[in-house]
Protein backbone atom coordinates (compact mmCIF):
# COMPACT_ATOMS: atom_id res chain seq x y z
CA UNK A 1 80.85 90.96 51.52
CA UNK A 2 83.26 91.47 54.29
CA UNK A 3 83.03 90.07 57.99
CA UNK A 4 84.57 92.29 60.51
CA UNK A 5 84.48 90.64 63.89
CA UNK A 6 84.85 92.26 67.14
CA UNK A 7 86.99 90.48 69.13
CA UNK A 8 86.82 90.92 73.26
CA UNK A 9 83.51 92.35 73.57
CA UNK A 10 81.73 95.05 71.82
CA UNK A 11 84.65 97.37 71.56
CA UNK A 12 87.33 97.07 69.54
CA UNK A 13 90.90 97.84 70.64
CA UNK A 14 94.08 99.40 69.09
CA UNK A 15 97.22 98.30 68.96
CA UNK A 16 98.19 100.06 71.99
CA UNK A 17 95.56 98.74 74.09
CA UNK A 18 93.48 101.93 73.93
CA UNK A 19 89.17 102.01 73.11
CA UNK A 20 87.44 103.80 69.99
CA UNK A 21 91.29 105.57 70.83
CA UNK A 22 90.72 106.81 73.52
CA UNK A 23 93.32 106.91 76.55
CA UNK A 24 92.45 104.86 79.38
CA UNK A 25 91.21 106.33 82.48
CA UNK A 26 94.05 107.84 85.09
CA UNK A 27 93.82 105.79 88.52
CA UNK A 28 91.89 107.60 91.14
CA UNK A 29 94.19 109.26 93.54
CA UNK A 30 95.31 107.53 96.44
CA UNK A 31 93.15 107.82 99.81
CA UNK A 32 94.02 110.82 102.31
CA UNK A 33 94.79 108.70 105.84
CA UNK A 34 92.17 110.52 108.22
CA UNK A 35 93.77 112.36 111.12
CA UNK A 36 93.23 109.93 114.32
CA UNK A 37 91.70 112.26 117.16
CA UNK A 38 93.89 112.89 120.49
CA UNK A 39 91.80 111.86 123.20
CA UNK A 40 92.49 112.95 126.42
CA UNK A 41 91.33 111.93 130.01
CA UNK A 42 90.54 113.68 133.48
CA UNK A 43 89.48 112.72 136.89
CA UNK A 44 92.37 110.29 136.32
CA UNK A 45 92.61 107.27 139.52
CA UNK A 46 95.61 105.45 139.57
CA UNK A 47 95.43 101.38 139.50
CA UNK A 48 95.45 100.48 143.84
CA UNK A 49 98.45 98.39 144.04
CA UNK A 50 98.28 94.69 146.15
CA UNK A 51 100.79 91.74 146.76
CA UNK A 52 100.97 90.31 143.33
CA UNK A 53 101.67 93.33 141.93
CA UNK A 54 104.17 94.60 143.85
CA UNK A 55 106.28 91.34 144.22
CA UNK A 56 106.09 91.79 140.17
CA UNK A 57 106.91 95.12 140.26
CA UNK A 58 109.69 94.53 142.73
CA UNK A 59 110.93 91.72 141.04
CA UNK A 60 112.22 94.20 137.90
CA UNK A 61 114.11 96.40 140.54
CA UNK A 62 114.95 99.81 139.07
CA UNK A 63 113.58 98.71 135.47
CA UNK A 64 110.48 100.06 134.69
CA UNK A 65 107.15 97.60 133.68
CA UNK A 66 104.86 98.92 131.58
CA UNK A 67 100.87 98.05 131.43
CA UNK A 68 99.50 99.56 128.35
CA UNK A 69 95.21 99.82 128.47
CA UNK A 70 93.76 100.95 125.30
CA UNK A 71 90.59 103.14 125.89
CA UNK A 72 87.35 103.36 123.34
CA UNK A 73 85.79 106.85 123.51
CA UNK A 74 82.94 107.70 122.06
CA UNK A 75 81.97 110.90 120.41
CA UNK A 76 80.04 112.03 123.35
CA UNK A 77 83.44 110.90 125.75
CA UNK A 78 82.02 108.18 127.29
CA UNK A 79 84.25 105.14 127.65
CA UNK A 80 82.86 101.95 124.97
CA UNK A 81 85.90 100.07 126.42
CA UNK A 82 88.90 99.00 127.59
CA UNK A 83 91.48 96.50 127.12
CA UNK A 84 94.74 95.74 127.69
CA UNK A 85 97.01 95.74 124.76
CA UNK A 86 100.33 94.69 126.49
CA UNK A 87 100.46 93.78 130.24
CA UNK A 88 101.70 91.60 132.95
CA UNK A 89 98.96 89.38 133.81
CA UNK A 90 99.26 90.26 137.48
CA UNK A 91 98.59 94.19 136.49
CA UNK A 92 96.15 94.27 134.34
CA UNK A 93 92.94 93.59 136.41
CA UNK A 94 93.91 96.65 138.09
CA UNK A 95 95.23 98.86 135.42
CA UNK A 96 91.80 97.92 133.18
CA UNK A 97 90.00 98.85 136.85
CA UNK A 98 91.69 102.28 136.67
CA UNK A 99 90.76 102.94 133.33
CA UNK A 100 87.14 102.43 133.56
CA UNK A 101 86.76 105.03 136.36
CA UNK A 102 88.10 107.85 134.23
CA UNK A 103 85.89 110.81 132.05
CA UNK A 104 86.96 111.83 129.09
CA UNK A 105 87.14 114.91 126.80
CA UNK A 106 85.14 114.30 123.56
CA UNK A 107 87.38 113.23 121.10
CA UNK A 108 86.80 115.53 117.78
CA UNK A 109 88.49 116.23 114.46
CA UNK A 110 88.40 119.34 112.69
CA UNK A 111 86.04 120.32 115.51
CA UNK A 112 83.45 117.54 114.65
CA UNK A 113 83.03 114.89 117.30
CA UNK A 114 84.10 111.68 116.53
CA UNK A 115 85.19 108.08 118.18
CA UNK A 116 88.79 107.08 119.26
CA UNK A 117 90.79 105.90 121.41
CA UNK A 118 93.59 106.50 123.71
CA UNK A 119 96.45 104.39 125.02
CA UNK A 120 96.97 104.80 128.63
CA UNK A 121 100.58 103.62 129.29
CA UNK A 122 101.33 102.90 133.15
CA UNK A 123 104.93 102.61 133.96
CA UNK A 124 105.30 100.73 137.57
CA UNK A 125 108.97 101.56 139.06
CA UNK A 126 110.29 99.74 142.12
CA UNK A 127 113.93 101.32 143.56
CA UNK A 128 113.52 104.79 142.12
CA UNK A 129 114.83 107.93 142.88
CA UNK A 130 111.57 110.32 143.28
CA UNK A 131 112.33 113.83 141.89
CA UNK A 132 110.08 115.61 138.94
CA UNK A 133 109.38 113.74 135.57
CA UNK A 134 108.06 115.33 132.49
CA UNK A 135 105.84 111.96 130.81
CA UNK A 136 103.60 112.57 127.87
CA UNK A 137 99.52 112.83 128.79
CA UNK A 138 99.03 109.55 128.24
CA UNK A 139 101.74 108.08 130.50
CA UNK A 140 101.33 107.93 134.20
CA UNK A 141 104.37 106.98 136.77
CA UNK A 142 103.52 104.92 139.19
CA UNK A 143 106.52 104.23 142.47
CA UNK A 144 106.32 101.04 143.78
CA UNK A 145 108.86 101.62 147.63
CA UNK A 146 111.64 100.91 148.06
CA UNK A 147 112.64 105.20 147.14
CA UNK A 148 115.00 107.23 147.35
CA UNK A 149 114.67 111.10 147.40
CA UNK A 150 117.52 113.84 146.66
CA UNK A 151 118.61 115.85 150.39
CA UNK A 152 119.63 119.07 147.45
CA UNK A 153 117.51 122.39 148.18
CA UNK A 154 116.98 123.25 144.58
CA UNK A 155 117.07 120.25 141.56
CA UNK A 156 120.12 121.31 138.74
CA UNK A 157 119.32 122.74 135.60
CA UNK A 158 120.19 122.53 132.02
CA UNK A 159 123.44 123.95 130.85
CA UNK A 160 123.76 124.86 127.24
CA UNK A 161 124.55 121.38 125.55
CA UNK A 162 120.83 120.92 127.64
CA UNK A 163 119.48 124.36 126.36
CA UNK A 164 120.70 123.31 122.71
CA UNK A 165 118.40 120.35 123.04
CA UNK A 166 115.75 121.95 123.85
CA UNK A 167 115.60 124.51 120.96
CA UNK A 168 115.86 121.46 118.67
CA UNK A 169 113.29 119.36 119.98
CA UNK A 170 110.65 122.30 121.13
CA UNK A 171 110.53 121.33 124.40
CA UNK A 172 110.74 122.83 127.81
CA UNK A 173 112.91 120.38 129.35
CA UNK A 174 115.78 117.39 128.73
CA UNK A 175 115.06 114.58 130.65
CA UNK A 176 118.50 112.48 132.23
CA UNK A 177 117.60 108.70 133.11
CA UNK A 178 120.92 106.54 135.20
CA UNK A 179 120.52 104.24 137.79
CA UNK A 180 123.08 104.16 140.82
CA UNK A 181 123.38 102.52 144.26
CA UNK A 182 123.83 104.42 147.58
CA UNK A 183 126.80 104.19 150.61
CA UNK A 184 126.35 104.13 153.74
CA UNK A 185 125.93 107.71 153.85
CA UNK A 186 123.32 108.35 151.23
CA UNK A 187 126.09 108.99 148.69
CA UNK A 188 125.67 107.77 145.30
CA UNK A 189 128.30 104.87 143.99
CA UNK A 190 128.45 103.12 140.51
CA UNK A 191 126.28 105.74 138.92
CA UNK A 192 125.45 104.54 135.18
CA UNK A 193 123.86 106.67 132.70
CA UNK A 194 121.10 105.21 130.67
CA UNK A 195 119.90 108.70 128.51
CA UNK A 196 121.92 111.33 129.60
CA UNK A 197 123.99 113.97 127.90
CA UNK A 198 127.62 114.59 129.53
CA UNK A 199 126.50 118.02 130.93
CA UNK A 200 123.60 117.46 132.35
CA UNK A 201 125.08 114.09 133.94
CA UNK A 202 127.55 115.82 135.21
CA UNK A 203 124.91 118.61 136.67
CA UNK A 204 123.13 115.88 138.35
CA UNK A 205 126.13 114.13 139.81
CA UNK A 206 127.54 116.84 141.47
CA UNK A 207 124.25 117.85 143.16
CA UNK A 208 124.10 114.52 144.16
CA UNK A 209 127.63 113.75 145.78
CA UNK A 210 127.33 116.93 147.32
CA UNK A 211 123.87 116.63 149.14
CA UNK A 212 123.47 112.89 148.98
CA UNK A 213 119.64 111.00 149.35
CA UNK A 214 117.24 109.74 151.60
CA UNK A 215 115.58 106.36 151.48
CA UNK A 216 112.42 104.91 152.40
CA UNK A 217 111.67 101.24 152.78
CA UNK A 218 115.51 100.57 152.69
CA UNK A 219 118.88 101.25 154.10
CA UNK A 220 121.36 103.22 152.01
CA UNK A 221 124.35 101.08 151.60
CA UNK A 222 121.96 97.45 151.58
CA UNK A 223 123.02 97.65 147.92
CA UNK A 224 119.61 98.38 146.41
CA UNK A 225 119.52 99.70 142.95
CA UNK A 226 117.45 102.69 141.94
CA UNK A 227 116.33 104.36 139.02
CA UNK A 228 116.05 108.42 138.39
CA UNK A 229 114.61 109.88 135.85
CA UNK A 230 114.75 113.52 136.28
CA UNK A 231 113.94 116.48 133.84
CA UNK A 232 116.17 119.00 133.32
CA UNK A 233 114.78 122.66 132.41
């Protein structure tokens, strides 16, 4: 009489680790990352500004501070909630304020509706130069005076190393960030570059030596520091 015993269950394997030789299953395929819906906002309020905020604001002078409120939408495009995910403590009652006044668009993927969420980035500038500023839709500019504002009758354009750009990133515009300091006569001095191509830099400094800037809440020459951030098209 012979004994056969089945060793590791019921089943009996070969040598190569296979069942009744059979190949094992193949893994199931790895999970498709769902498409996060792009929710965007309307009847948009800005955060009010008081004391606190603008001595914080102020206290960066010509550096930007950012507040960034994530928003819960339901599928309907009501707001669930919002909180802020990165934010001077002096900002955020505000910025969260701000928020919760908005209306939505329902958010929806592959036309169904569905929840998400949207981070609302506020940038707070003190000592900035105001001229036009291409942000994404979810990024909203906020000047905090002292400003400064360009005296030229028309802003410069893009020249071809600008134009060149443009084609590769599939965009409308180049955008030239520097910060500079003013002369007694509304002149730029020390003018650094912090994102600008050589063109277009020097498309927006001749503009400005020519035509110079006007200031409010300070004194060109008091050796205030601004910011510009200015797109090119």
């Amino acid at each position: 009489m012979w004994l056969i015993l089945l060793a590791g269950g019921s089943l009996a394997q070969d040598w190569g680790g296979h069942q009744n030789g059979r190949a094992p299953s193949p893994p199931p395929p790895p999970a498709e990352e769902a498409t996060p819906p792009e929710v965007f906002a309307y009847d948009i309020v800005l955060p009010e500004m008081d004391l606190p905020m603008q001595i914080e604001v102020e206290s960066a002078a010509g550096q930007p501070v950012i507040c960034s409120i994530e928003a819960l939408v339901d599928p309907y495009g009501q707001l669930l909630d919002a909180m802020p995910l990165a934010c001077p403590d002096s900002l955020k009652k505000a910025s969260v304020k701000a928020v919760r006044s908005w209306k939505f668009h329902p958010p929806t993927v592959d036309n169904v509706a569905v929840r998400g969420s949207m981070e609302a980035r506020f940038v707070y500038v003190s000592h900035t130069v105001v001229v036009e500023t291409h942000t994404p839709h979810n990024e909203f500019l906020i000047r905090v005076s002292p400003i400064a504002t360009p005296k030229w009758p028309t802003p410069p354009t893009a020249g071809r190393e600008g134009r060149q750009q443009m084609k590769a990133l599939g965009t409308d515009h180049v955008r030239c960030v520097l910060t500079l300091s003013l002369d007694e006569r509304g002149l730029p001095i020390d003018v650094v570059p912090e994102s600008c191509d050589d063109e277009s830099l020097a498309r927006v400094q001749r503009r400005l030596f020519r035509y110079g800037l006007k200031t409010q809440g300070s004194k060109p020459g008091d050796g205030t520091r601004y910011r510009m951030d200015i797109a090119l098209k």
